[in-house]
Protein backbone atom coordinates (compact mmCIF):
# COMPACT_ATOMS: atom_id res chain seq x y z
CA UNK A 1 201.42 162.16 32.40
CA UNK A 2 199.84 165.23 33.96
CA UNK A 3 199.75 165.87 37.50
CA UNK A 4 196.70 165.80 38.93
CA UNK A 5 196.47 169.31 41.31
CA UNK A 6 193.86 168.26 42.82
CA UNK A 7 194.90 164.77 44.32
CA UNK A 8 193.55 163.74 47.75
CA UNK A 9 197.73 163.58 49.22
CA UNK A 10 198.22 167.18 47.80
CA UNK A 11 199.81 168.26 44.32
CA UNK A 12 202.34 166.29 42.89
CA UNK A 13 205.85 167.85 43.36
CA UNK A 14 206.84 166.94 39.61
CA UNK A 15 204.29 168.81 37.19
CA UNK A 16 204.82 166.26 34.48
CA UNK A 17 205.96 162.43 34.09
CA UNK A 18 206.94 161.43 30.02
CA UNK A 19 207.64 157.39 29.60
CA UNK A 20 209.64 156.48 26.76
CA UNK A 21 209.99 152.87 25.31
CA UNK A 22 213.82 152.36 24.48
CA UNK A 23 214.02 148.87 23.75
CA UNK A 24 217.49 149.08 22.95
CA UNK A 25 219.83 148.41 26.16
CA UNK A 26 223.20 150.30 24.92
CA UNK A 27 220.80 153.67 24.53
CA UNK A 28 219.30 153.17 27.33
CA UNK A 29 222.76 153.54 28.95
CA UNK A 30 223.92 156.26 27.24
CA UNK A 31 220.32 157.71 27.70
CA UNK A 32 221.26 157.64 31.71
CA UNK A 33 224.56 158.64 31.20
CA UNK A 34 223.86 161.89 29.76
CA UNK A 35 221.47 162.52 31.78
CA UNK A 36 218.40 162.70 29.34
CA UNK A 37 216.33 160.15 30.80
CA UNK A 38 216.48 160.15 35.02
CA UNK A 39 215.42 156.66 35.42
CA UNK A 40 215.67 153.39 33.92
CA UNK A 41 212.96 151.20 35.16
CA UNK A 42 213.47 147.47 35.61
CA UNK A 43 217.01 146.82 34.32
CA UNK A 44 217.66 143.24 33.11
CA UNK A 45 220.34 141.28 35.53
CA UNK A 46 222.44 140.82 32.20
CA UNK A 47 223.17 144.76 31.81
CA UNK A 48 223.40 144.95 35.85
CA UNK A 49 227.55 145.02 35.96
CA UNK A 50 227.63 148.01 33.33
CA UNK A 51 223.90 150.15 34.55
CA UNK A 52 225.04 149.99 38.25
CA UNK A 53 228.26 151.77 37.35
CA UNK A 54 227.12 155.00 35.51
CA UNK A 55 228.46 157.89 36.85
CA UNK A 56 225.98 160.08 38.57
CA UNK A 57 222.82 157.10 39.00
CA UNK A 58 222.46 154.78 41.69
CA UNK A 59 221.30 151.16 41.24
CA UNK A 60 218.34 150.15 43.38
CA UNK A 61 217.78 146.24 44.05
CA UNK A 62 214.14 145.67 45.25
CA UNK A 63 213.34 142.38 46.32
CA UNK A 64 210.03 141.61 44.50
CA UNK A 65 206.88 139.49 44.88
CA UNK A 66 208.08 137.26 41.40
CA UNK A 67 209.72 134.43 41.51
CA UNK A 68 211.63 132.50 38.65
CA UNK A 69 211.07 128.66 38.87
CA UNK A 70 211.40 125.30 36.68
CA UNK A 71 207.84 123.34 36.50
CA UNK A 72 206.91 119.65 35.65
CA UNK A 73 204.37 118.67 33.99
CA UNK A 74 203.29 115.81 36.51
CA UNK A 75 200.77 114.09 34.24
CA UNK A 76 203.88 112.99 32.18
CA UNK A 77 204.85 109.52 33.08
CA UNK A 78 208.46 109.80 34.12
CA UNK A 79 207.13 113.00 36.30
CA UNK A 80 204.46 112.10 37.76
CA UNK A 81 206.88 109.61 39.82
CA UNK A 82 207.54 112.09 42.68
CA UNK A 83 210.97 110.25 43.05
CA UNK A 84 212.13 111.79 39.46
CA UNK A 85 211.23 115.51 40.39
CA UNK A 86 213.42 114.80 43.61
CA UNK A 87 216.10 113.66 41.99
CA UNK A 88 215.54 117.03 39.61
CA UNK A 89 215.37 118.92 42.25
CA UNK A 90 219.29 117.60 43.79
CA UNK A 91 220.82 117.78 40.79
CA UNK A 92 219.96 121.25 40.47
CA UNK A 93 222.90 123.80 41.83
CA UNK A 94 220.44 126.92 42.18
CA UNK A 95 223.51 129.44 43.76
CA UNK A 96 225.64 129.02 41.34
CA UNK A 97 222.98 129.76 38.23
CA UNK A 98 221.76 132.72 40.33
CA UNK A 99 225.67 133.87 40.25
CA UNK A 100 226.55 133.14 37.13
CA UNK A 101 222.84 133.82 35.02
CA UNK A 102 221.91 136.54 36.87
CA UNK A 103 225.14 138.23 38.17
CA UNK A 104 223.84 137.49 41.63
CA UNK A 105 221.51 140.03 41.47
CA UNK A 106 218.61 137.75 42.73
CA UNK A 107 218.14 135.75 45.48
CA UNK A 108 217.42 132.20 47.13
CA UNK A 109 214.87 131.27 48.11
CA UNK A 110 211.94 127.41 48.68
CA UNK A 111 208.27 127.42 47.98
CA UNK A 112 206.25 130.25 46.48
CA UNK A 113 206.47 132.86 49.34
CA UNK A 114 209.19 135.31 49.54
CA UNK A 115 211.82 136.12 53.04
CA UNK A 116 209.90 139.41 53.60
CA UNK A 117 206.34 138.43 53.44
CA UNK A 118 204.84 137.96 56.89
CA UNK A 119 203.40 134.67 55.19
CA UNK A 120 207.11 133.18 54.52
CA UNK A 121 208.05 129.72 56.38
CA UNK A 122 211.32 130.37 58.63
CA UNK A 123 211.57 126.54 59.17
CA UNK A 124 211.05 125.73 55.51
CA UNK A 125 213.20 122.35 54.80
CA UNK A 126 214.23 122.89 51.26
CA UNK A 127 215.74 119.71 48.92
CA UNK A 128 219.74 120.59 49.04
CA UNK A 129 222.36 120.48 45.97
CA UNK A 130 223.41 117.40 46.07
CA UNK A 131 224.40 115.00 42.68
CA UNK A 132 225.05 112.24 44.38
CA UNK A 133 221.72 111.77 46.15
CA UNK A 134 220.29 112.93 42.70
CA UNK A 135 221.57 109.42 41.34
CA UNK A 136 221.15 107.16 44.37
CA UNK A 137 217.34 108.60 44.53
CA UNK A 138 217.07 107.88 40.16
CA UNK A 139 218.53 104.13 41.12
CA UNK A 140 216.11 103.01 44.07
CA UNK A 141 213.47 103.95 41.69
CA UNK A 142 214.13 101.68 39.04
CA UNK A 143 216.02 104.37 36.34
CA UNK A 144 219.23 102.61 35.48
CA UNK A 145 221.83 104.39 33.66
CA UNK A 146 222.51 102.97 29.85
CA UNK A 147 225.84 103.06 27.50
CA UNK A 148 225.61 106.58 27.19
CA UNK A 149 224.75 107.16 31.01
CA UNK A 150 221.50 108.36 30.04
CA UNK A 151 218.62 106.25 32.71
CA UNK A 152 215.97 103.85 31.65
CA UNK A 153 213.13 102.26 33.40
CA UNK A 154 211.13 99.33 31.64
CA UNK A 155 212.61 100.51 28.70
CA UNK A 156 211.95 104.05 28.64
CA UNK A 157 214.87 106.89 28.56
CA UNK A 158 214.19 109.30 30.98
CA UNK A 159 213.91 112.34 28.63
CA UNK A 160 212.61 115.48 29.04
CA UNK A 161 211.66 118.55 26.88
CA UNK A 162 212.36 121.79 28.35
CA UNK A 163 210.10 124.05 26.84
CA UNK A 164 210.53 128.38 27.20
CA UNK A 165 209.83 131.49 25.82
CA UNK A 166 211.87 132.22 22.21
CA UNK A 167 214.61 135.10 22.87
CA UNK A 168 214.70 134.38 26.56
CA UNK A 169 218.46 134.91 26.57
CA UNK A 170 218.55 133.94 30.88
CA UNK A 171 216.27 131.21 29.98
CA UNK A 172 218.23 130.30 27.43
CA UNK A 173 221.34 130.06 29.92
CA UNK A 174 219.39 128.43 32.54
CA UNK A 175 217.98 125.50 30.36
CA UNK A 176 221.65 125.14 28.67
CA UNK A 177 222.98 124.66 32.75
CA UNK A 178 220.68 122.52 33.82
CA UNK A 179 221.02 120.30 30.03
CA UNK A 180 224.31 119.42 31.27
CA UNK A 181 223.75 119.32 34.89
CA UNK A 182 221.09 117.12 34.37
CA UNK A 183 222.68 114.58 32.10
CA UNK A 184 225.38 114.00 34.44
CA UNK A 185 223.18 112.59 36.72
CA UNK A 186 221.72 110.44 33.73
CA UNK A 187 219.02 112.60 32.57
CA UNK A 188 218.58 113.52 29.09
CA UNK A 189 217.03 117.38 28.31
CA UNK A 190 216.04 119.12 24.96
CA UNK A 191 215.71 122.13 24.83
CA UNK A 192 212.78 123.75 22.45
CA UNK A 193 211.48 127.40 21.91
CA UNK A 194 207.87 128.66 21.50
CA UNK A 195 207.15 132.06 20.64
CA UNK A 196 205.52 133.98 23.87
CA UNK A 197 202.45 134.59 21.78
CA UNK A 198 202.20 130.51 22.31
CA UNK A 199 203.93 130.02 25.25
CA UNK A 200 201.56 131.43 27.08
CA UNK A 201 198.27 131.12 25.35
CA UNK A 202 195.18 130.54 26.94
CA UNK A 203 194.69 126.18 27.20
CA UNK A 204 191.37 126.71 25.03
CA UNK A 205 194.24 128.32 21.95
CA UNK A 206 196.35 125.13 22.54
CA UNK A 207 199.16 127.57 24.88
CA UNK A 208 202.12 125.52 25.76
CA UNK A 209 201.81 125.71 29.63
CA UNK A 210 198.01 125.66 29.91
CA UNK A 211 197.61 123.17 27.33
CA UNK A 212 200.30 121.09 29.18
CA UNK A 213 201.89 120.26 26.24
CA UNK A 214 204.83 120.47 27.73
CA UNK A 215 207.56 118.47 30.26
CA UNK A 216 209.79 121.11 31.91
CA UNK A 217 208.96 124.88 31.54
CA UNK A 218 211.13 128.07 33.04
CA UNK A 219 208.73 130.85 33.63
CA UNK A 220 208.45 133.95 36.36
CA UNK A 221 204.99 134.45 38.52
CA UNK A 222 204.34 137.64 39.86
CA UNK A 223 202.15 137.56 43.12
CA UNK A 224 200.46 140.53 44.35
CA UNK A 225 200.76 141.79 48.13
CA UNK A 226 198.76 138.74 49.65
CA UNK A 227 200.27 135.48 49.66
CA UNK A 228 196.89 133.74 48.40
CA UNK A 229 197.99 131.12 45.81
CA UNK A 230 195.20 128.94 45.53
CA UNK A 231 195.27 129.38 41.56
CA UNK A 232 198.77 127.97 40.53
CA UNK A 233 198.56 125.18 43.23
CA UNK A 234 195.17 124.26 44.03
CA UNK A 235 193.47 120.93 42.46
CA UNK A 236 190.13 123.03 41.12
CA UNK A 237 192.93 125.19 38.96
CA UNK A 238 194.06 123.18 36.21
CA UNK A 239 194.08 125.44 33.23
CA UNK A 240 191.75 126.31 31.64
CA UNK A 241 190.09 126.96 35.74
CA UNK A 242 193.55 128.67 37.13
CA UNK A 243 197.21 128.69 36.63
CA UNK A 244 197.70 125.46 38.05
CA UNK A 245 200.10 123.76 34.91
CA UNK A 246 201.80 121.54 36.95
CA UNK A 247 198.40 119.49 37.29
CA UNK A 248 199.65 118.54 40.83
CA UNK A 249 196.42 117.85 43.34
CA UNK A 250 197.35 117.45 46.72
CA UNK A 251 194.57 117.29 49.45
CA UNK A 252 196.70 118.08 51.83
CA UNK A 253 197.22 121.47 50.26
CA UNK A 254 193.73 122.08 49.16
CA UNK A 255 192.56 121.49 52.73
CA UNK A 256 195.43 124.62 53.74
CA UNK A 257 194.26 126.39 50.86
CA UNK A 258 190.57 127.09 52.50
CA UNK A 259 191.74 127.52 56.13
CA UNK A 260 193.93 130.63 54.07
CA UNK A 261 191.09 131.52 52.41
CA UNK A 262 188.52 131.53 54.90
CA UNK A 263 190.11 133.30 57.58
CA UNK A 264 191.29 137.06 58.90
CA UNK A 265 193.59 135.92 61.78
CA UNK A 266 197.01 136.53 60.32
CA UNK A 267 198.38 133.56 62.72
CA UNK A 268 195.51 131.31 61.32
CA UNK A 269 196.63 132.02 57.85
CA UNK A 270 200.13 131.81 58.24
CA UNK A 271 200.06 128.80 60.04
CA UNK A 272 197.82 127.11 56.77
CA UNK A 273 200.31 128.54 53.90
CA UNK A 274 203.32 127.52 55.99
CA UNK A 275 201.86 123.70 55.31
CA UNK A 276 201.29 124.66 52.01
CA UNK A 277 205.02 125.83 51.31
CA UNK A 278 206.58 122.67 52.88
CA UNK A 279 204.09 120.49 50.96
CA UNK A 280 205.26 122.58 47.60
CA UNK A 281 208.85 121.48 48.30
CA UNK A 282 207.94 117.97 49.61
CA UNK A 283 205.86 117.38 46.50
CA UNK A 284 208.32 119.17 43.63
CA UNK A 285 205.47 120.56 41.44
CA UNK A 286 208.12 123.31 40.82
CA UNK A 287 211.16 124.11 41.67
CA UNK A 288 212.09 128.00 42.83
CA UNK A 289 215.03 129.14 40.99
CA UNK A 290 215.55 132.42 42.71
CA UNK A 291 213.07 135.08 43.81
CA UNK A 292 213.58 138.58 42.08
CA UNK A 293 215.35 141.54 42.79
CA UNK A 294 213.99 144.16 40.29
CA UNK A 295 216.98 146.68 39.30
CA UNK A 296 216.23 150.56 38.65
CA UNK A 297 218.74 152.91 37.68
CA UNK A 298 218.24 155.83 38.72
CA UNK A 299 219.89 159.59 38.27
CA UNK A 300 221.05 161.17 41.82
CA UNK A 301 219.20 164.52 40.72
CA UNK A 302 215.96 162.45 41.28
CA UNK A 303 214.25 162.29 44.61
CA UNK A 304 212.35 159.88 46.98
CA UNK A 305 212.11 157.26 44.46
CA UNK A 306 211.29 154.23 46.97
CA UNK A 307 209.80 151.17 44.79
CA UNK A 308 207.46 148.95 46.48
CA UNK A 309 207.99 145.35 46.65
CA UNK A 310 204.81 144.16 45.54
CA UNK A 311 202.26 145.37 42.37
CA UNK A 312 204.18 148.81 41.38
CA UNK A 313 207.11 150.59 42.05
CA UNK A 314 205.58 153.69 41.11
CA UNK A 315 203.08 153.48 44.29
CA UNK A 316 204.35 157.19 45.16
CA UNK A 317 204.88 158.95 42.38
CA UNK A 318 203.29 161.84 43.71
CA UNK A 319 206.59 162.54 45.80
CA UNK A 320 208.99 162.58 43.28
CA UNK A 321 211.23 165.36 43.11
CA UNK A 322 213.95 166.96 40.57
């Protein structure tokens, strides 16, 4: 890439930007190491412990509008009982997956807005870790646990099919946790692959998550810098209309969803998605895994790289400097 003399914030201090795909992570290191490449944009958390300790690079950690999370399929039987995704949702240790699958590189977080967007609930009431409410809440709804501790209700084992991308190695590791998390509250989980190409097909070419042919999913959304969501959680966006694949229709959301939509007052708006956020956790469509810190590497000869936390880093490339 060129730059552009004549651009309306003045020339570009770099005269030229070249992108190069390295797909492979070990060159990529020893690409920064010596120097011939001055930035390596959006590190994976696996290869954070080794990228943020090159010699003569910094590591920068931008918390991002994406968020990681674990979605049900509610029009499945067992999941459509909102006492099931509760129980899910307790049995689930979220801190110690974000240490151990992502190096604690990302972070915590409830709901579907991040800590730094004006939008973001301060009083959000998340569902805690906690095992033993995970089995007390299975038992008052009728799953009891069998010979091989693995529930049943009216003769029905409570199994699930966890469904993600093929050569997700961290969703790989966080379906294997949750597999055994999961069954030792009584829950049984297999774990099956799809090829992206399928994964995340359109519902009209039979995709996994549109088409809903699917239990439990692991999957990232990206949001963009407002915190309108009224396509992965409304009731008019089942696939193929929106993003919606949990098939979840609360009123009490869609009625949030157009006071957000239909106003400018900030305090308006925030007021309608900070119902909408407590409903999300109340109602378990999904849970949030972790919200994303997006790791660059970058060389210390390069200047006033400052990545954005929504859309692009690469908002102000224009000031980059060598």
């Amino acid at each position: 890439m060129v730059a552009n003399p004549h651009y309306w914030r003045g020339a570009p201090k770099l005269k030229e930007v070249d992108y190069q795909a390295i797909p492979d992570e070990n060159t990529l290191t020893t690409s920064m190491q010596s120097h011939d490449i001055d930035l390596w944009y959006l590190a994976t958390a696996a290869t954070y412990p080794t990228a943020s300790k090159i010699a003569g690079t910094r590591a920068v950690l931008t918390p991002f509008t994406q968020y990681a999370y674990v979605g049900f399929n509610t029009t499945r039987p067992a999941l459509h009982d909102l006492a099931v995704r509760r129980a899910l949702a307790y049995g689930i240790d979220r801190k110690r997956i974000i240490d151990t699958a992502t190096y604690g590189v990302n972070t915590a977080g409830d709901g579907d807005q991040p800590r730094f967007l004006w939008a973001y609930d301060d009083a959000l009431r998340p569902i805690p870790y906690d095992p033993e409410k995970a089995k007390a809440t299975l038992q008052a709804a009728g799953w009891v646990p069998g010979p091989d501790g693995i529930r049943s209700k009216n003769g029905t084992r409570l199994h699930l099919v966890f469904a993600l991308a093929t050569g997700s190695a961290l969703g790989n590791r966080v379906a294997v946790f949750m597999q055994a998390a999961l069954r030792s509250i009584g829950v049984d989980v297999e774990i099956k692959t799809y090829a992206s190409a399928l994964m995340f097909a359109n519902a009209q070419s039979g995709g996994i998550l549109q088409a809903g042919k699917f239990d439990v999913s692991f999957a990232t959304w990206v949001n963009g810098v407002d915190p309108d969501d009224f396509t992965t959680v409304s009731c008019d966006a089942f696939p193929p209309h929106g993003q919606n694949i949990y098939r979840l229709c609360d009123p009490a959301i869609d009625a949030a969803e157009k006071v957000a939509l239909s106003h400018y007052d900030r305090a308006t708006r925030k007021k309608a998605y900070d119902t909408i956020q407590q409903r999300l956790v109340d109602d378990v469509p999904f849970i949030t895994m972790w919200w994303v810190r997006r790791i660059d590497v970058v060389s210390v000869d390069m200047k006033n790289y400052e990545p954005a936390h929504a859309v692009t880093p690469f908002w102000n490339a224009w000031e980059y400097d060598i």
